[in-house]
PDB file of N, CA and C in Angstrom:
ATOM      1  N   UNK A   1       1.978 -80.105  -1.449  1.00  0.00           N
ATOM      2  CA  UNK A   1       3.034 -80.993  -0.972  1.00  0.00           C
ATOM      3  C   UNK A   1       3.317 -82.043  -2.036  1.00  0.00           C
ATOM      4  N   UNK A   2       4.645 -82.566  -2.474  1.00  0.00           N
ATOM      5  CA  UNK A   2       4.959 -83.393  -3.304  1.00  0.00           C
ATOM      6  C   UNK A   2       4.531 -84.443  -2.820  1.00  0.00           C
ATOM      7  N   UNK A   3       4.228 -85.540  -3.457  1.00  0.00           N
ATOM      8  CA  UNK A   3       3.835 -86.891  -3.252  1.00  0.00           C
ATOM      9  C   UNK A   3       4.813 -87.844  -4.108  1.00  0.00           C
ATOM     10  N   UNK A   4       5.548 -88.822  -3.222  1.00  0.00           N
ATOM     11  CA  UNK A   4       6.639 -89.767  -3.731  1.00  0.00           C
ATOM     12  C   UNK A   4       5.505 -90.982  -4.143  1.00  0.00           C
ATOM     13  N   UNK A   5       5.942 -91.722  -5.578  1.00  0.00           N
ATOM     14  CA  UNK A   5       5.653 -92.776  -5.766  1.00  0.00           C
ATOM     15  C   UNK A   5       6.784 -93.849  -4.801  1.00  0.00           C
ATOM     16  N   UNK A   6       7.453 -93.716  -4.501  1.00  0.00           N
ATOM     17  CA  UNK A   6       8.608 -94.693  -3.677  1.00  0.00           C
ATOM     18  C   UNK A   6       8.988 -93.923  -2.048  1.00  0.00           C
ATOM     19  N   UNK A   7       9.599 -94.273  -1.526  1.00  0.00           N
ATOM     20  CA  UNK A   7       9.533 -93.915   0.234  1.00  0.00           C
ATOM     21  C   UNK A   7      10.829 -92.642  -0.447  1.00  0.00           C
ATOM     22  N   UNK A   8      10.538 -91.537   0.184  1.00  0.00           N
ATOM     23  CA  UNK A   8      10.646 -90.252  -0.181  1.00  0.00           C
ATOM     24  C   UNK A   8      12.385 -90.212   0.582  1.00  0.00           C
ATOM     25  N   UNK A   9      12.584 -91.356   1.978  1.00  0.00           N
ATOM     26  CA  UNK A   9      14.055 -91.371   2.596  1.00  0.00           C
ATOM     27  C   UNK A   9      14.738 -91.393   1.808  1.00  0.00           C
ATOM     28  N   UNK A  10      14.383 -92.568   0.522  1.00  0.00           N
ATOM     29  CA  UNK A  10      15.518 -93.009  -0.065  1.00  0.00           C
ATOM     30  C   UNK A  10      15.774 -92.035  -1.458  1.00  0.00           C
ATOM     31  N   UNK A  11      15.340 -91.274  -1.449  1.00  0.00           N
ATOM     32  CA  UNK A  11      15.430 -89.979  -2.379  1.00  0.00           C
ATOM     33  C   UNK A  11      17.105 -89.022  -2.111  1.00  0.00           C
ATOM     34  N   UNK A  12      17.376 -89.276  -3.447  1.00  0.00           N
ATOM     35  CA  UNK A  12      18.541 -87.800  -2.933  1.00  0.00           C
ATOM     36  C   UNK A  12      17.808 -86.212  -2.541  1.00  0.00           C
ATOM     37  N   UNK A  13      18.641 -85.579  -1.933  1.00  0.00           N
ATOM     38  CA  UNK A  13      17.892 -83.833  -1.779  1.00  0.00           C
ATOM     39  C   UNK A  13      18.076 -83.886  -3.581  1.00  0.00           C
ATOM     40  N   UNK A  14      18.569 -83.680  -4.699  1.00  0.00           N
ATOM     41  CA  UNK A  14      18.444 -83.330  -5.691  1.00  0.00           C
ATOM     42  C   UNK A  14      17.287 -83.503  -6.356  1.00  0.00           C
ATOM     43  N   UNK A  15      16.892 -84.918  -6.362  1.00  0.00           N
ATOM     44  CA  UNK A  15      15.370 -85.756  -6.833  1.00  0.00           C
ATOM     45  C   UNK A  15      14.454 -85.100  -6.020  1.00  0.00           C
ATOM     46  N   UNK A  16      14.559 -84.518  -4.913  1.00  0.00           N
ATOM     47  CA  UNK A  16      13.499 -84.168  -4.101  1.00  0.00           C
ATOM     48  C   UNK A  16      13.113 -82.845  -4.750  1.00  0.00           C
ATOM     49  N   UNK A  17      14.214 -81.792  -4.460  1.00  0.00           N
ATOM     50  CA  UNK A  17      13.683 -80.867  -5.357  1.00  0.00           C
ATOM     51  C   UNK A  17      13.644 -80.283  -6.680  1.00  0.00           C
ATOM     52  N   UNK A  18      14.141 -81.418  -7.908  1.00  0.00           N
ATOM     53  CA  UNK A  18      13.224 -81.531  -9.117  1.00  0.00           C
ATOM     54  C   UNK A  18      11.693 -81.911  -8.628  1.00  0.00           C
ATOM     55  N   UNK A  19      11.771 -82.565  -8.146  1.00  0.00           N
ATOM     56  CA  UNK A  19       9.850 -83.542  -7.903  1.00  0.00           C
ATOM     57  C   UNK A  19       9.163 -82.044  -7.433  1.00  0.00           C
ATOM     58  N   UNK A  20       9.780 -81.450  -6.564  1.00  0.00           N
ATOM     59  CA  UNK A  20       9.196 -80.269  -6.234  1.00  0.00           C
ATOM     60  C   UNK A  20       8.929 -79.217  -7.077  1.00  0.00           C
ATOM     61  N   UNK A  21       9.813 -78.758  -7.919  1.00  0.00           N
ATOM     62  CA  UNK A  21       9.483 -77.867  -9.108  1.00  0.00           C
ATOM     63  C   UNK A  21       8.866 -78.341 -10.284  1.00  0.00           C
ATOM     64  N   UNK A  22       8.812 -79.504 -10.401  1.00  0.00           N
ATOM     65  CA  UNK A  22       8.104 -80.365 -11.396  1.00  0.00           C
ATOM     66  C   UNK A  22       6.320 -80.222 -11.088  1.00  0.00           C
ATOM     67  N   UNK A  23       6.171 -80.415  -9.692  1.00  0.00           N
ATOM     68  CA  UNK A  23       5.048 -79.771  -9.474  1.00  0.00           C
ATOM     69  C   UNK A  23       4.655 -78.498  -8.998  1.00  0.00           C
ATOM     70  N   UNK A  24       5.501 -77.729  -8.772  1.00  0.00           N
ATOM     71  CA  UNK A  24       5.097 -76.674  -9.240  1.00  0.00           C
ATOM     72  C   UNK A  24       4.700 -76.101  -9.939  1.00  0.00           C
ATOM     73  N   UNK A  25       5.645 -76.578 -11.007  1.00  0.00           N
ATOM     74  CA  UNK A  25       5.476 -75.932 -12.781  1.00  0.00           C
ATOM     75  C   UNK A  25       3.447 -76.619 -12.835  1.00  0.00           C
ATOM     76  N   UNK A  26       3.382 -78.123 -12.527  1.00  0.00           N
ATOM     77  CA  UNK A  26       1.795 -78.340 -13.149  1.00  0.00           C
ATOM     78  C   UNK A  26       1.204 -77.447 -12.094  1.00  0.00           C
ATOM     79  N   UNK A  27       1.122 -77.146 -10.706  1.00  0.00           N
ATOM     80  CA  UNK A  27       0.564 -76.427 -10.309  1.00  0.00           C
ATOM     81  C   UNK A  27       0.154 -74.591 -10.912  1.00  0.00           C
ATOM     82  N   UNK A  28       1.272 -74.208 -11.486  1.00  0.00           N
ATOM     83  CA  UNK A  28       1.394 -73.029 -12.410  1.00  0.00           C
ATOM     84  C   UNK A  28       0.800 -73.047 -13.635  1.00  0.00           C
ATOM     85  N   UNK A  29       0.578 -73.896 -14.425  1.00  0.00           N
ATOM     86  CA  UNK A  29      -0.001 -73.990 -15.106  1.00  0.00           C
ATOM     87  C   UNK A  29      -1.442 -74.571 -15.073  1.00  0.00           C
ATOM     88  N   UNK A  30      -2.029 -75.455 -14.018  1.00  0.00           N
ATOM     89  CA  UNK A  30      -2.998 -75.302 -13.392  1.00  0.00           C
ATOM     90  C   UNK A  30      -3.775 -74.089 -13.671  1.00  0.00           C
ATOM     91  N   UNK A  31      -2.987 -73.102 -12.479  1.00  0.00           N
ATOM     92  CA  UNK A  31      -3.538 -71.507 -11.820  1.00  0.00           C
ATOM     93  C   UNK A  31      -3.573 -70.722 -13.484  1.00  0.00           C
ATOM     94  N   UNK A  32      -3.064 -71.130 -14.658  1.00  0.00           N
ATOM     95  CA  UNK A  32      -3.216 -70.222 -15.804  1.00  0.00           C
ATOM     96  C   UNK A  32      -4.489 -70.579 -16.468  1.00  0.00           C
ATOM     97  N   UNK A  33      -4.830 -72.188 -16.135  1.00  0.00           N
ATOM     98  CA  UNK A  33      -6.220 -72.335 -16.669  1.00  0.00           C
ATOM     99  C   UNK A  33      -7.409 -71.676 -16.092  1.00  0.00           C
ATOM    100  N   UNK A  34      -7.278 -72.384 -14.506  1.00  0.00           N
ATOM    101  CA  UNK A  34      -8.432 -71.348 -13.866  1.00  0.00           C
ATOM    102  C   UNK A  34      -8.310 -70.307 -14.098  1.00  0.00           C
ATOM    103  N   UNK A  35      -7.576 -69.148 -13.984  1.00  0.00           N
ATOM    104  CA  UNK A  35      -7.757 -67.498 -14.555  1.00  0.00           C
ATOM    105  C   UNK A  35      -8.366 -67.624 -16.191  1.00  0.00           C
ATOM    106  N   UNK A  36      -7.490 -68.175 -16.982  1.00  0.00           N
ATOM    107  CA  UNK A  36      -8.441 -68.026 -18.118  1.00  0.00           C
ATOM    108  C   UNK A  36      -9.516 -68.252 -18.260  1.00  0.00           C
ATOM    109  N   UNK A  37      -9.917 -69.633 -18.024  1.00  0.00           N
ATOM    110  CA  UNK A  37     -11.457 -69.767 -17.320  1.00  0.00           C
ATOM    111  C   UNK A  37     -12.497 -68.734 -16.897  1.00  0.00           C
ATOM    112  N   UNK A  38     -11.661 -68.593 -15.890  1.00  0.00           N
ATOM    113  CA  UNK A  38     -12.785 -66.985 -15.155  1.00  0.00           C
ATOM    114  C   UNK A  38     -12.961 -66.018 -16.052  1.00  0.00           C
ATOM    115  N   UNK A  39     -11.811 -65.671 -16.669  1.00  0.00           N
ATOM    116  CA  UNK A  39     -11.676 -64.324 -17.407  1.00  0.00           C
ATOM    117  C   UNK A  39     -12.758 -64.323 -18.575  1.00  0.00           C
ATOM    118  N   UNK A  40     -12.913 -65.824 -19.237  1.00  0.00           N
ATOM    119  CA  UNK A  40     -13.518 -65.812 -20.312  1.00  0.00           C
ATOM    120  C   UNK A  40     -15.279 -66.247 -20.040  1.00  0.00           C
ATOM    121  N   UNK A  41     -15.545 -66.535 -18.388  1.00  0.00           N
ATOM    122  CA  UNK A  41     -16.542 -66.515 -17.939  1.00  0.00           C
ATOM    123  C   UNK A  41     -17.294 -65.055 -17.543  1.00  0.00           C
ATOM    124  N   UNK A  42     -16.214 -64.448 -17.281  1.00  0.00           N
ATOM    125  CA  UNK A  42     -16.876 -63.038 -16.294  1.00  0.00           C
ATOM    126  C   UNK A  42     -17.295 -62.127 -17.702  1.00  0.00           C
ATOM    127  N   UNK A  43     -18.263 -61.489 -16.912  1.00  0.00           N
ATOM    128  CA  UNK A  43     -18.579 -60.336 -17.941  1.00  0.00           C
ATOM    129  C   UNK A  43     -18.244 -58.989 -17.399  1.00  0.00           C
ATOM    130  N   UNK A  44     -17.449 -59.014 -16.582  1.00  0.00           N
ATOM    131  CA  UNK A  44     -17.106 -57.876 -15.783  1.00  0.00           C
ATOM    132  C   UNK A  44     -15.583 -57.908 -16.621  1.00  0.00           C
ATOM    133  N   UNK A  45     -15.849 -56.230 -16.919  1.00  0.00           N
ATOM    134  CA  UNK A  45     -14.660 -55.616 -17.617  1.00  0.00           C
ATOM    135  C   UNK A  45     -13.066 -55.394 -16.280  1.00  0.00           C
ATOM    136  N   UNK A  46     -13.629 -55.269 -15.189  1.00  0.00           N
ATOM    137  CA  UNK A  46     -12.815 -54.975 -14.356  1.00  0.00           C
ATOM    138  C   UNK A  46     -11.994 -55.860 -13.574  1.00  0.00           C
ATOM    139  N   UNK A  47     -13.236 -57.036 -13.676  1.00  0.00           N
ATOM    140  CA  UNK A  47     -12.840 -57.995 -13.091  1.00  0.00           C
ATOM    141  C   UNK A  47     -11.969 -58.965 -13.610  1.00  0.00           C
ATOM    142  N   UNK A  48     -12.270 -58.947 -15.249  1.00  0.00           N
ATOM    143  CA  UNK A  48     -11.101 -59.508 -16.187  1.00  0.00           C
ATOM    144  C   UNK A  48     -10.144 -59.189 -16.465  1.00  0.00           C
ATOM    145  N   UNK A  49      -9.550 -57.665 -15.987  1.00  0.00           N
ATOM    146  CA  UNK A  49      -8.601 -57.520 -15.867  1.00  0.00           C
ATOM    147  C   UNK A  49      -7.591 -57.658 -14.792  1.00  0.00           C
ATOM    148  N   UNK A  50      -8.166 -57.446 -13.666  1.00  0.00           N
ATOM    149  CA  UNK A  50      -7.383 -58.435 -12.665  1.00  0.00           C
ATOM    150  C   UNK A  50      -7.008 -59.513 -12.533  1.00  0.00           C
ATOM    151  N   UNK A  51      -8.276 -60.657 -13.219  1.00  0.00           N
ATOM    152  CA  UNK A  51      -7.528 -61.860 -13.567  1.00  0.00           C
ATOM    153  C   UNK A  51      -6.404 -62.378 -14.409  1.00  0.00           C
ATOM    154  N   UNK A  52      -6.743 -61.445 -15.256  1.00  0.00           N
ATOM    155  CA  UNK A  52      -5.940 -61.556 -16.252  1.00  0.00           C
ATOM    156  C   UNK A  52      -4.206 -61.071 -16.100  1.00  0.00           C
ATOM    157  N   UNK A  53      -4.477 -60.017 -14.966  1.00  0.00           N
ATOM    158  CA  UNK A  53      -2.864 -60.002 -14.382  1.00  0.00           C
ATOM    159  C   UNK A  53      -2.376 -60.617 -13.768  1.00  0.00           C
ATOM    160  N   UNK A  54      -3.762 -61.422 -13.105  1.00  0.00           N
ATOM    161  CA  UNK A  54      -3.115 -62.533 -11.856  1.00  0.00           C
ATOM    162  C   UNK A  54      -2.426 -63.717 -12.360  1.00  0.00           C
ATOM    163  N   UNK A  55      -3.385 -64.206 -13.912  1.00  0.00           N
ATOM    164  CA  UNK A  55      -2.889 -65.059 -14.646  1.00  0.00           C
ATOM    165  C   UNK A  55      -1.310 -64.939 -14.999  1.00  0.00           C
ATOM    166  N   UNK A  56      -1.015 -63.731 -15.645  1.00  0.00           N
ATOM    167  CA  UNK A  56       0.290 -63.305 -16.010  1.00  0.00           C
ATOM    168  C   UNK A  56       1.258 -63.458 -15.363  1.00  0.00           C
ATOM    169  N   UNK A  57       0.636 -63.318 -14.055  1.00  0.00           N
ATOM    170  CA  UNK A  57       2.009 -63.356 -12.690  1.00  0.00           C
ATOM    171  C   UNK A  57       1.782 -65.196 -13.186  1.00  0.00           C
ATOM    172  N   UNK A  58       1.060 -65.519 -12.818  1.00  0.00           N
ATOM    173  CA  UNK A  58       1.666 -66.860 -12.604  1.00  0.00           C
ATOM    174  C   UNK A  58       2.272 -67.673 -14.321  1.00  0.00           C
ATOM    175  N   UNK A  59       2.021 -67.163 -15.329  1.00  0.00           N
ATOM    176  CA  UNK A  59       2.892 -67.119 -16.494  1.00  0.00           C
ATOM    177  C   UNK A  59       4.447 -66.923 -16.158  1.00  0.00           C
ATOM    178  N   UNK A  60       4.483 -65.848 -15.445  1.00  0.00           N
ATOM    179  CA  UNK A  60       5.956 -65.723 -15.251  1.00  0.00           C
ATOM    180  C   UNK A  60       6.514 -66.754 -14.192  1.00  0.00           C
ATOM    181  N   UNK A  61       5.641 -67.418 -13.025  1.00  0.00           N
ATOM    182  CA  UNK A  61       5.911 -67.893 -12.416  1.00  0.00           C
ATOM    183  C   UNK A  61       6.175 -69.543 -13.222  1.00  0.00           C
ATOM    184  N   UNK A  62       5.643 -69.907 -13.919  1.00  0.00           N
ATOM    185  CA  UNK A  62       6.058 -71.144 -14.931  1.00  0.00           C
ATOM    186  C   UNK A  62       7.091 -70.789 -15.528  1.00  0.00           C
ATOM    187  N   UNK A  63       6.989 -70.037 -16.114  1.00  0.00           N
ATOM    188  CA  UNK A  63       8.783 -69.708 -16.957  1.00  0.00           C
ATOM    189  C   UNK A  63       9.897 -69.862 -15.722  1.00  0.00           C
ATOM    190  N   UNK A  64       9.526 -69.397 -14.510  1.00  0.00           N
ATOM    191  CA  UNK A  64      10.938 -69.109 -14.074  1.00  0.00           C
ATOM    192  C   UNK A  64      11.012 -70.589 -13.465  1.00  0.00           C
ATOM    193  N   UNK A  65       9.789 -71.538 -13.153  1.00  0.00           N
ATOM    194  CA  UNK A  65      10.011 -72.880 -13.056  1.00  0.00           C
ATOM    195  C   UNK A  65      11.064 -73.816 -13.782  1.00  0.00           C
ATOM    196  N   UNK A  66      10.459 -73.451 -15.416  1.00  0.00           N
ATOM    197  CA  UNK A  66      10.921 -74.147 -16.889  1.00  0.00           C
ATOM    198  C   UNK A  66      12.685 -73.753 -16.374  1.00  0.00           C
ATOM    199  N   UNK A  67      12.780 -72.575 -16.411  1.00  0.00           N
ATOM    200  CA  UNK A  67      14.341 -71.892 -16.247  1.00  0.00           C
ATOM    201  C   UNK A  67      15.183 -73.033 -15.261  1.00  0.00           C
ATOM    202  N   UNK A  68      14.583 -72.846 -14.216  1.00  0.00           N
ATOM    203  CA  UNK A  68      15.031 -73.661 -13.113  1.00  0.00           C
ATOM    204  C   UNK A  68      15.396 -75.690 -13.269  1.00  0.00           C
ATOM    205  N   UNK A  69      14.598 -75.688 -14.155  1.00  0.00           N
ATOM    206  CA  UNK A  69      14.620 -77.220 -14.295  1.00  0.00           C
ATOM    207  C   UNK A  69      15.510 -77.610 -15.643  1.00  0.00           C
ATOM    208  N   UNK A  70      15.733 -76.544 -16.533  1.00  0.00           N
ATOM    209  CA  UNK A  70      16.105 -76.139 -17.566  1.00  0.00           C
ATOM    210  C   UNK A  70      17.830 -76.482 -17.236  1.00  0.00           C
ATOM    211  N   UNK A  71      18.322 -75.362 -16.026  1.00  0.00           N
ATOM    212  CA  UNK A  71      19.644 -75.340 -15.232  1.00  0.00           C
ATOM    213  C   UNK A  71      20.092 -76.869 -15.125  1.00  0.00           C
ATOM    214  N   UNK A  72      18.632 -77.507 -14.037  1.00  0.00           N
ATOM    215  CA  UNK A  72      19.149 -78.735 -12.953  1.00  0.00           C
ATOM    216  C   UNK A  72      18.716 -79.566 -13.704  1.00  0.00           C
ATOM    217  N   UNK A  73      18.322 -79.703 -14.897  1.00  0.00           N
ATOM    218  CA  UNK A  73      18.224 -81.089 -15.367  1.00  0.00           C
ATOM    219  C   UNK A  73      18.681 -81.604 -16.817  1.00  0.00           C
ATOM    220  N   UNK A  74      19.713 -81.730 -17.167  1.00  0.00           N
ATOM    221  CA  UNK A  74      20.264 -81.260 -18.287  1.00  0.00           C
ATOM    222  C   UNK A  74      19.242 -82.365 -19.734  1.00  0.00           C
ATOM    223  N   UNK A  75      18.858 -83.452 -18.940  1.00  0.00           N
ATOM    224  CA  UNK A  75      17.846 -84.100 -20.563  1.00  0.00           C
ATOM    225  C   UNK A  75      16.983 -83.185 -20.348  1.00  0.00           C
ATOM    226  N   UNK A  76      16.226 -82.509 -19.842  1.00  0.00           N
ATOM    227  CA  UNK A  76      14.614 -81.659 -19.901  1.00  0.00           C
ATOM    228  C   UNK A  76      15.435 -80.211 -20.419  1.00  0.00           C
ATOM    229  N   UNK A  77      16.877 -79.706 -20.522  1.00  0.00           N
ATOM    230  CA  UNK A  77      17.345 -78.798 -21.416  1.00  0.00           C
ATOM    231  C   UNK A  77      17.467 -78.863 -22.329  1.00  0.00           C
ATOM    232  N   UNK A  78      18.134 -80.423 -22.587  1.00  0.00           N
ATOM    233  CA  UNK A  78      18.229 -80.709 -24.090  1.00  0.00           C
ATOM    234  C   UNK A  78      17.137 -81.053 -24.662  1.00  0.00           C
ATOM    235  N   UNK A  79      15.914 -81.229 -24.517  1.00  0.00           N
ATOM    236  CA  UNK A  79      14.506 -81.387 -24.834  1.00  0.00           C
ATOM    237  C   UNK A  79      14.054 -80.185 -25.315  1.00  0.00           C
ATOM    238  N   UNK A  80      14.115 -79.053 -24.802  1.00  0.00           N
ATOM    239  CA  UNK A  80      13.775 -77.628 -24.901  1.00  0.00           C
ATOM    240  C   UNK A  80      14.601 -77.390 -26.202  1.00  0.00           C
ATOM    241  N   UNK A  81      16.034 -77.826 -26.175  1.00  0.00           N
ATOM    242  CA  UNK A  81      17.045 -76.815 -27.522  1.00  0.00           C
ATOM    243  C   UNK A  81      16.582 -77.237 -28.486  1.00  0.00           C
ATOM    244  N   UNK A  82      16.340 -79.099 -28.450  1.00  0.00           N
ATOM    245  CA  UNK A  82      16.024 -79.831 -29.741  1.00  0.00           C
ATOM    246  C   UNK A  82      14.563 -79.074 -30.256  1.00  0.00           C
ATOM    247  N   UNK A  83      13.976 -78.261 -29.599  1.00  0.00           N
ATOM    248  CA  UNK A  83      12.018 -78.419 -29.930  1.00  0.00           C
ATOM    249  C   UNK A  83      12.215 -76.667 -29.836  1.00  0.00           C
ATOM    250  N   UNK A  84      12.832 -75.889 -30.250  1.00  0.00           N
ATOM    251  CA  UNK A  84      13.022 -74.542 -30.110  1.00  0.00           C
ATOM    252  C   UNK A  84      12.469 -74.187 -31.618  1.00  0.00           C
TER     253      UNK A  84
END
């Protein structure tokens, strides 16, 4: 659940859901550390590969975050073109 530094009423729906994909995206990238983590803990051949796909899904799941915020927020686009 997002957490407002200020009373969340006085929020537009727009601010609300940047704040929301904003944490998503750290939540996604979160979930890529723990899998790597594991992966590079386990000694199980089998088991690192499942993580390691699970990781991937959520790789894609950050990109399509970045994409999204990329669209709706045009300084965090122009941040991306300048640093390409």
């Amino acid at each position: 659940m997002t957490q407002y530094l200020n009373d969340s009423e006085k929020l537009n729906e727009e601010g609300k859901d940047l704040a929301r994909a904003r944490q998503s995206l750290i939540e996604e990238l979160e979930a890529i550390n723990w899998y790597e983590e594991r992966i590079q803990a386990s000694g199980n051949e089998s088991l690192k590969k499942l993580l390691a796909h699970n990781r991937d899904e959520e790789k894609e799941h950050a990109a399509m975050l970045v994409d999204y915020l990329r669209k709706n927020d045009l300084i965090f686009d122009k941040m991306f073109s300048e640093h390409d």
